[in-house]
Protein backbone atom coordinates (compact mmCIF):
# COMPACT_ATOMS: atom_id res chain seq x y z
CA UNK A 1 2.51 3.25 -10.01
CA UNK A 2 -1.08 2.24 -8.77
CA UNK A 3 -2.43 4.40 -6.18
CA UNK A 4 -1.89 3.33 -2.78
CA UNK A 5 -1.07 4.08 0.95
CA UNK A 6 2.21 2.45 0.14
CA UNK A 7 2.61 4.72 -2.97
CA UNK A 8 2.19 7.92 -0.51
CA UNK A 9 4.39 6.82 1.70
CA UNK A 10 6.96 6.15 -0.65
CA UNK A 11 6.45 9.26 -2.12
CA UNK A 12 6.91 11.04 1.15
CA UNK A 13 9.85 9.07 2.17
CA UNK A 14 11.55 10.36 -1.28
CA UNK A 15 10.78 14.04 -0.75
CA UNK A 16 12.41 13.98 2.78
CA UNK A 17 15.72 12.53 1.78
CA UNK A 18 15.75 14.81 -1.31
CA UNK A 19 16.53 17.29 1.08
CA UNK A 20 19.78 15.96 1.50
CA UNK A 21 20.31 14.23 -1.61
CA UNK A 22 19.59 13.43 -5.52
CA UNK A 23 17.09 11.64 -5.31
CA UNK A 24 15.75 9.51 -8.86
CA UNK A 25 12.50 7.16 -9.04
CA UNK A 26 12.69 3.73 -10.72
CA UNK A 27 9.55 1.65 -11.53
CA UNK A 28 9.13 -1.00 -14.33
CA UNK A 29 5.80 0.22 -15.37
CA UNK A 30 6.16 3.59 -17.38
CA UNK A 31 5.23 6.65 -15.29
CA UNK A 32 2.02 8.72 -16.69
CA UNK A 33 2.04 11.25 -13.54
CA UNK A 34 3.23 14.47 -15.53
CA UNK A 35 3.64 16.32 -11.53
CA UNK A 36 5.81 13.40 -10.67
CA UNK A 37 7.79 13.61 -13.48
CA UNK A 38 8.61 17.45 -13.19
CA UNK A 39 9.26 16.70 -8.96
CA UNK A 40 11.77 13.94 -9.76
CA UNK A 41 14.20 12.59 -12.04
CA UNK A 42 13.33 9.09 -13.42
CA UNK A 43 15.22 5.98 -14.14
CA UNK A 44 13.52 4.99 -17.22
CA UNK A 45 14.62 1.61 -19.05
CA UNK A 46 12.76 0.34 -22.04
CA UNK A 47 10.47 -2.26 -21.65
CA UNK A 48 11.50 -1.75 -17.65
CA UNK A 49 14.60 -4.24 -18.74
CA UNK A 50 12.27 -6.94 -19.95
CA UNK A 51 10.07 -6.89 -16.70
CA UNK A 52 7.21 -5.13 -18.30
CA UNK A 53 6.83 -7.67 -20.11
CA UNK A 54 6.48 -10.49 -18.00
CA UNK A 55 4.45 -8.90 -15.80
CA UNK A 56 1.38 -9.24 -18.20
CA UNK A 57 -0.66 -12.03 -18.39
CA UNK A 58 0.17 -14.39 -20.79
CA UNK A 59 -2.68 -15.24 -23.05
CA UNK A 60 -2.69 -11.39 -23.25
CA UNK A 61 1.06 -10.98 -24.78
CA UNK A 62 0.52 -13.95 -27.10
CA UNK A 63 -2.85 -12.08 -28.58
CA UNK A 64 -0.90 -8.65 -28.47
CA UNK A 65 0.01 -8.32 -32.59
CA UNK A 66 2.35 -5.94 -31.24
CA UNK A 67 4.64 -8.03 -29.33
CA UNK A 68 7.42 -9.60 -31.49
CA UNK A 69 7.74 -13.46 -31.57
CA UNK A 70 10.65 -13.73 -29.58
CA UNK A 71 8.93 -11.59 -27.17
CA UNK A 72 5.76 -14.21 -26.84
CA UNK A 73 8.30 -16.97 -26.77
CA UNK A 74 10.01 -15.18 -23.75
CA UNK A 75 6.70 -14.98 -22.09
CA UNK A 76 5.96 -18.55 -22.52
CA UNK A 77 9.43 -19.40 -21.31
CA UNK A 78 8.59 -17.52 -18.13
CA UNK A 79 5.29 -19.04 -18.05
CA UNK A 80 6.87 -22.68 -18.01
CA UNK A 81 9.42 -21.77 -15.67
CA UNK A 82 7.53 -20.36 -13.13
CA UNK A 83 4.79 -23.36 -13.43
CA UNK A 84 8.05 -25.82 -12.55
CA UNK A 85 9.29 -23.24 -9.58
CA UNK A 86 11.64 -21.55 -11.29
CA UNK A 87 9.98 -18.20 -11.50
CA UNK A 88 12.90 -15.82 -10.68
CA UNK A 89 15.14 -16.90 -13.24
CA UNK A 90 14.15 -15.08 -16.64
CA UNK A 91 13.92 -11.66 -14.06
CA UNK A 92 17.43 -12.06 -12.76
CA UNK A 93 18.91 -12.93 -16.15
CA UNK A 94 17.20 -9.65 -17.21
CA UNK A 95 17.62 -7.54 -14.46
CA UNK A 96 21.82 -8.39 -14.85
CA UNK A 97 22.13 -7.55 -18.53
CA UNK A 98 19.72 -4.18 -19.37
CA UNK A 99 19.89 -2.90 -15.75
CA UNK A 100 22.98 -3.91 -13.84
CA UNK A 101 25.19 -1.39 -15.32
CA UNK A 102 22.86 1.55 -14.54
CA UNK A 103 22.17 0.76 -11.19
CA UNK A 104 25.71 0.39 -10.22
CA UNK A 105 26.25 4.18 -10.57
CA UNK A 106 24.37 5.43 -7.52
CA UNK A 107 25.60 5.58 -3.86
CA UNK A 108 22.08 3.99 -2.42
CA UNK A 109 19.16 2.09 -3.39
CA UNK A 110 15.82 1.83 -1.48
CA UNK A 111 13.47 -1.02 -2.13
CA UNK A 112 10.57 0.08 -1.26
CA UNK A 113 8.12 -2.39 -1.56
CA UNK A 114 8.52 -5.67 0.65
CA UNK A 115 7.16 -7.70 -2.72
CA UNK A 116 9.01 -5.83 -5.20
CA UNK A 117 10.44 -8.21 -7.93
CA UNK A 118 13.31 -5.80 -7.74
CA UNK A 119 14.51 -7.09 -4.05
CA UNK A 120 16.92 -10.09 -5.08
CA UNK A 121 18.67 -7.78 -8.12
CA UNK A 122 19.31 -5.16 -5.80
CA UNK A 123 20.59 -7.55 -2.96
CA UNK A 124 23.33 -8.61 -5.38
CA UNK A 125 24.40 -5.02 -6.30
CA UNK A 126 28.25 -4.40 -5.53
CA UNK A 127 28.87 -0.45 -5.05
CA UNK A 128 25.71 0.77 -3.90
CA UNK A 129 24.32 0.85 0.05
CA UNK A 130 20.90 -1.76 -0.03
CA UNK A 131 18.07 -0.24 1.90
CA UNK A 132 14.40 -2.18 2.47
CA UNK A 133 11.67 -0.63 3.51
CA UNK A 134 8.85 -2.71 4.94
CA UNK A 135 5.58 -0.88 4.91
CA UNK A 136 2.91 -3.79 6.40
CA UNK A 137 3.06 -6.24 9.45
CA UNK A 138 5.39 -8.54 7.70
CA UNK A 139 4.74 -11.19 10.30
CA UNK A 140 1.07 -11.48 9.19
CA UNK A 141 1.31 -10.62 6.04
CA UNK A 142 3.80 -13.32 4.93
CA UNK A 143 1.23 -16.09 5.87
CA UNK A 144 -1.60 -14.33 4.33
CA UNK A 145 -1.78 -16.51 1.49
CA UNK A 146 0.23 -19.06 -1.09
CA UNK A 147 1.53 -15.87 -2.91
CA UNK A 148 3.06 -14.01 0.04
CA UNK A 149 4.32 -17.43 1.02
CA UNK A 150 6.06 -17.56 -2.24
CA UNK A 151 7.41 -13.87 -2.63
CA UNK A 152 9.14 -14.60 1.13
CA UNK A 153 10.27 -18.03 1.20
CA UNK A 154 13.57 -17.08 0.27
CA UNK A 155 13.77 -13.54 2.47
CA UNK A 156 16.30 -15.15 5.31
CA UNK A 157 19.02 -15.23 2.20
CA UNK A 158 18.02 -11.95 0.34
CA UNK A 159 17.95 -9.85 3.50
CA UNK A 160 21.53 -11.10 4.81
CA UNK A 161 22.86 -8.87 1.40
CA UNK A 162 20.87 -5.91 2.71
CA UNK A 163 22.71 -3.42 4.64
CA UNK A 164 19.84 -2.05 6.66
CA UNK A 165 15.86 -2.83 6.98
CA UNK A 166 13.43 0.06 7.54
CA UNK A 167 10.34 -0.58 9.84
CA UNK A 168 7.65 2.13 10.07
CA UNK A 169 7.95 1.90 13.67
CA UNK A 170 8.57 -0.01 16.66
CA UNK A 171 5.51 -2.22 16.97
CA UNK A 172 6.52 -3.54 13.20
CA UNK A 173 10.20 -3.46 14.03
CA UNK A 174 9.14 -5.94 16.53
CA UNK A 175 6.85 -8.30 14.34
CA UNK A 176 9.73 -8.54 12.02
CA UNK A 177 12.13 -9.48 14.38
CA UNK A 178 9.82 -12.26 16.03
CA UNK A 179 10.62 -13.58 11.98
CA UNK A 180 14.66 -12.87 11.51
CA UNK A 181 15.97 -12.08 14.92
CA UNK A 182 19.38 -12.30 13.20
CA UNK A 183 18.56 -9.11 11.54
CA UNK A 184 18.08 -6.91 14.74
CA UNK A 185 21.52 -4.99 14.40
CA UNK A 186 20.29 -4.09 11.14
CA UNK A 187 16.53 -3.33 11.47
CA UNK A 188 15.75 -0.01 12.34
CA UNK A 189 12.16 2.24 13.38
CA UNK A 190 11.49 4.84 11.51
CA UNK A 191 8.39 6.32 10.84
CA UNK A 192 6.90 7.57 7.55
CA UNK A 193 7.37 11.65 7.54
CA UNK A 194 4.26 13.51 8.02
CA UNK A 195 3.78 16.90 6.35
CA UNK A 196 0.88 18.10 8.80
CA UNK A 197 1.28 21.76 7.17
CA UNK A 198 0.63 20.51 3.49
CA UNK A 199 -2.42 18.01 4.98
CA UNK A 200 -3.85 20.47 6.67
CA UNK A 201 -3.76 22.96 3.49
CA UNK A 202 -5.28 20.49 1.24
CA UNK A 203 -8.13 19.73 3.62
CA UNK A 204 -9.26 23.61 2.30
CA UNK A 205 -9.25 22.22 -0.76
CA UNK A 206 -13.59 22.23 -2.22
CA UNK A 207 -15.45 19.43 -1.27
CA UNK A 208 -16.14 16.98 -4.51
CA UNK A 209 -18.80 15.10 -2.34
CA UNK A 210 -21.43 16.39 -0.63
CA UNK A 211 -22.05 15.74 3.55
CA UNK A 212 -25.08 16.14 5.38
CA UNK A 213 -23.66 17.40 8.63
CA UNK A 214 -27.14 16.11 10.25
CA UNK A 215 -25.97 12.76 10.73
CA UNK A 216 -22.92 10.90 11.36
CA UNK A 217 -20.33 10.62 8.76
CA UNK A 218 -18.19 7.82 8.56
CA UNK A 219 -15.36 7.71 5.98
CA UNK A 220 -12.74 4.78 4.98
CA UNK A 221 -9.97 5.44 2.71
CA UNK A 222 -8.05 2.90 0.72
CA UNK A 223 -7.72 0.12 -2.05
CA UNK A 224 -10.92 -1.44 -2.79
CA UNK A 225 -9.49 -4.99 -2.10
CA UNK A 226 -10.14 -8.06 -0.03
CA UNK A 227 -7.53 -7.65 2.76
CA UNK A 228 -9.30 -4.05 3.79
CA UNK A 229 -12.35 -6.24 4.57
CA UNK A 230 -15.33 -3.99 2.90
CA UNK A 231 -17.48 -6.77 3.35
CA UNK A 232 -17.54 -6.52 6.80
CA UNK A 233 -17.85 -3.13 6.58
CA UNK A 234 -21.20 -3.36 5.02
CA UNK A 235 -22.44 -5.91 7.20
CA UNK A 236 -21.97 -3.17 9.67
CA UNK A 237 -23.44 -0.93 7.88
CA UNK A 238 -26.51 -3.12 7.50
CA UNK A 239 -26.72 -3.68 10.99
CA UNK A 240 -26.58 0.18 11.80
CA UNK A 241 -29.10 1.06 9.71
CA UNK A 242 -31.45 -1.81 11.06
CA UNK A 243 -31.13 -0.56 14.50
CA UNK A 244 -32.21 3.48 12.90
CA UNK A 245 -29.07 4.86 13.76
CA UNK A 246 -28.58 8.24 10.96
CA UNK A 247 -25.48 7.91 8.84
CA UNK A 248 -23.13 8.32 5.93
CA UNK A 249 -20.45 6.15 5.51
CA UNK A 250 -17.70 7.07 2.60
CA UNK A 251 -16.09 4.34 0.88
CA UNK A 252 -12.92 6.75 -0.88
CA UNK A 253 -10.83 4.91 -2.92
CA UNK A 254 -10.83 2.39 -6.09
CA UNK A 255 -9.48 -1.33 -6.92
CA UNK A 256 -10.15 -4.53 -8.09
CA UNK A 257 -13.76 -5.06 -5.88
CA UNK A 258 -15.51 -2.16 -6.67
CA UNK A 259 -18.00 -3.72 -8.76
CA UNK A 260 -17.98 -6.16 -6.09
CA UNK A 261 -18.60 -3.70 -3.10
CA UNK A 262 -21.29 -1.88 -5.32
CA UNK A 263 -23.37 -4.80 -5.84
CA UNK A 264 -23.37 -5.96 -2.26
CA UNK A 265 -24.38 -2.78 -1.31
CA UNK A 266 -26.97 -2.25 -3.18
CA UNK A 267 -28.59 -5.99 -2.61
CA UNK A 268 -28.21 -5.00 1.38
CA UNK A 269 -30.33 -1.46 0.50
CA UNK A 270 -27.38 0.67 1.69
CA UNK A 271 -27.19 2.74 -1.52
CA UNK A 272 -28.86 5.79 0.66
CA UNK A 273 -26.37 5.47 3.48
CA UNK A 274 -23.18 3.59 1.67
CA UNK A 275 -21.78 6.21 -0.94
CA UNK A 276 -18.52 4.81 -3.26
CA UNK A 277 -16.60 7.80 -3.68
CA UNK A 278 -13.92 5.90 -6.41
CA UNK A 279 -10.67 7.01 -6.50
CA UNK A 280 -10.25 10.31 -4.47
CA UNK A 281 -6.44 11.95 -5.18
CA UNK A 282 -7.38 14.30 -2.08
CA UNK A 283 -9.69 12.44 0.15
CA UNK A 284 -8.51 15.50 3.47
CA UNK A 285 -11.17 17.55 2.78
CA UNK A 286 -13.82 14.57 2.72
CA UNK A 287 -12.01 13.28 6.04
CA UNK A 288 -12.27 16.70 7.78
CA UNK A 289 -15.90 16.52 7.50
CA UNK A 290 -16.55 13.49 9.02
CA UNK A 291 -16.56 12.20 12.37
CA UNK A 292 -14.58 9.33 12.15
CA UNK A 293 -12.18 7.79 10.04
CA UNK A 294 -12.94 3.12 10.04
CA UNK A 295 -10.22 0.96 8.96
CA UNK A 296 -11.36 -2.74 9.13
CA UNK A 297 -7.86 -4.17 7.85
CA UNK A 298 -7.05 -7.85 8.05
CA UNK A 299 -3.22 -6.80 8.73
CA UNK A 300 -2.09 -3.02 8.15
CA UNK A 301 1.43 -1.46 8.42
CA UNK A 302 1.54 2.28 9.83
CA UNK A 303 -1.44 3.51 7.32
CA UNK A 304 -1.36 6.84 6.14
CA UNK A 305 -5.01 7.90 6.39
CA UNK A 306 -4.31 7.85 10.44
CA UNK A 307 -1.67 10.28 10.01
CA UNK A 308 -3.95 12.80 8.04
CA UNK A 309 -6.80 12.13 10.65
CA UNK A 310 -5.03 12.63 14.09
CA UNK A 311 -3.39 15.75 11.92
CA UNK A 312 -7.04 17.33 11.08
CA UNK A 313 -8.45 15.93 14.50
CA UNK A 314 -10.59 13.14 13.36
CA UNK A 315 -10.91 10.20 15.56
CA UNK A 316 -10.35 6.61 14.25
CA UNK A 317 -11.88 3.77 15.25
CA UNK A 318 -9.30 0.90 13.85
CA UNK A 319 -8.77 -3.29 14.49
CA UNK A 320 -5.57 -4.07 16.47
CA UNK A 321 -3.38 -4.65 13.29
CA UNK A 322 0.19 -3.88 12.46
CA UNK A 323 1.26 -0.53 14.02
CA UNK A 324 -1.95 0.58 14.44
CA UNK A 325 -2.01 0.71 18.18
CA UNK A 326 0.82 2.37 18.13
CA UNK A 327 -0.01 5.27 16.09
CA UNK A 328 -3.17 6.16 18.24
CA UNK A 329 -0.98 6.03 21.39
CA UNK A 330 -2.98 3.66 23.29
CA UNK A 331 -5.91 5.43 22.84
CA UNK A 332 -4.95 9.13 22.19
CA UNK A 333 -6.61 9.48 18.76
CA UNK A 334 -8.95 6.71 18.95
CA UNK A 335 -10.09 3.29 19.85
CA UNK A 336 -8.80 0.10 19.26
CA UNK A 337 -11.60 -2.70 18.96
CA UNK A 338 -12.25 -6.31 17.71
CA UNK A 339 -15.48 -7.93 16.35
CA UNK A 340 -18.66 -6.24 14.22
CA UNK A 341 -20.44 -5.44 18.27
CA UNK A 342 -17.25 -3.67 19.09
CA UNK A 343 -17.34 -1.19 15.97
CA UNK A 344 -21.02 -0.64 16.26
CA UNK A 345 -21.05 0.21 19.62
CA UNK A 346 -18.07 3.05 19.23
CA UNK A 347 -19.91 4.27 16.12
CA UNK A 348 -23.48 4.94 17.91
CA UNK A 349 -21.58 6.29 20.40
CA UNK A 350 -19.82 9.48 18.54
């Protein structure tokens, strides 16, 4: 319900299959996107079956007058439990009496999210067929930190009750095996559906930022967050404009470091050359104008901003992450490079 690559894909992967079939949406947070909810039909549960709930913080339920006491006590149960290690067992218990009943009616369920606290309730569904999607490098991204760590250590059991894993394409198909080889008869390539008719249509769409076409514009989509590596970004920026080179770099998208990212760039003088577009819900007409597309990624699944680019013929310049290589074809679309030198060096040469 955030906006994100994953979100898009997800979205796209939904509107392919609902050629064939009835296709309904499920989320624990309410859905506020009125076009969604006119495109789809929604699985809507109060309270998301309790999960709503315990997603919140929980200083911020026990100050909420309008949570009930047993409600706060729930939250503080959760809170104790999941101190002690026992995180998933207020979810499940949930999950099996508001939900189980519900679920049980349709022929297949796709997780979609390789986190999703829905993954172990679904595994343990009897009638329907158990599809997971996994949108990053799952390799990498499982070792990222001690909360990936913890959202995977139990994925050798949960998977087994899957009937079939979805990779976004070979390269990731690959990195996931390297984890669960005993899932290979199971683990399949398939790439996210691109609509290059409907991208190239909304890259028409009016410019909302302006571009100086007499230098060179630079754009990066995505979440404002540490794994997309902004930081780096602007030391690169830095650097560029040290050595004189003319440029605009686009920063389109919104998150948690924004006010972050802002303040580092101004303190490094980049305010005339770094511009922070915030949340852009059609970035194709910003992309088409510029003359590459950056992605900086510690670890990146198949992202979708390369699939609009090599659609509207914008070159990427990209780190050797996740499926990346893979989706430029070696080459085809753009380069593949390492280190802050690498980067600059492509980028004065475009």
């Amino acid at each position: 319900n955030y906006a994100s690559g994953a979100r898009a894909a997800a979205l796209a992967q939904a509107r392919a299959v609902s050629g064939v079939a009835e296709v309904w949406l499920y989320s624990a947070e309410p859905c506020r996107d009125a076009a969604l909810r006119q495109e789809f039909r929604l699985l809507e549960i109060p309270d998301g079956g309790g999960l709503r709930l315990l997603s919140r913080p929980t200083r911020q339920v026990l100050r909420d007058g309008d949570v009930s006491f047993a409600g706060k006590l729930l939250r503080l149960a959760y809170a104790v439990l999941a101190h002690i290690g026992l995180e998933s067992v207020l979810p499940k218990a949930l999950l099996r009496r508001n939900m189980a009943a519900a679920f049980e009616t349709f022929d297949t369920i796709f997780v979609v999210s390789e986190a999703s606290k829905m993954r172990e309730f679904v595994s343990r569904c009897r009638h329907p067929g158990k599809i997971q999607w996994i949108h990053t490098d799952y390799a990498a991204w499982r070792e990222l930190n001690e909360w990936t760590r913890a959202v995977t250590k139990n994925d050798a059991a949960l998977y087994r009750r899957f009937d079939a894993i979805v990779c976004l394409n070979k390269t990731l198909r690959e990195k996931f095996l390297a984890v669960y080889p005993q899932f290979a008869d199971k683990t399949l390539a398939v790439p996210n559906p691109v609509f290059r008719g409907e991208i190239r249509e909304r890259a028409k769409a009016p410019l909302t930022v302006p571009v100086d076409e007499r230098v060179c514009n630079l754009i990066t989509i995505g979440r404002l967050e540490r794994e997309k590596r902004y930081d780096r970004l602007l030391d690169i920026a830095a650097e560029l404009k040290k050595r004189g080179f003319a440029f605009r770099w686009y920063f389109a998208g919104s998150g948690p470091l924004y006010e972050d990212i802002r303040r580092r760039r101004d303190a490094l003088g980049l305010g005339p050359c770094v511009t922070l577009t915030g949340y852009m819900e059609n970035p194709c007409p910003l992309l088409a104008r510029c003359n590459a597309l950056v992605l900086f990624s510690e670890y990146e699944g198949t992202p979708v901003t390369i699939d609009e680019a090599k659609t509207l013929g914008v070159p990427v310049i990209a780190n050797d992450v996740g499926g990346v290589r893979e989706m430029l074809e070696d080459g085809r679309y753009g380069k593949i490079t390492g280190g802050d030198d690498s980067f600059i060096k492509l980028i004065t040469q475009l």
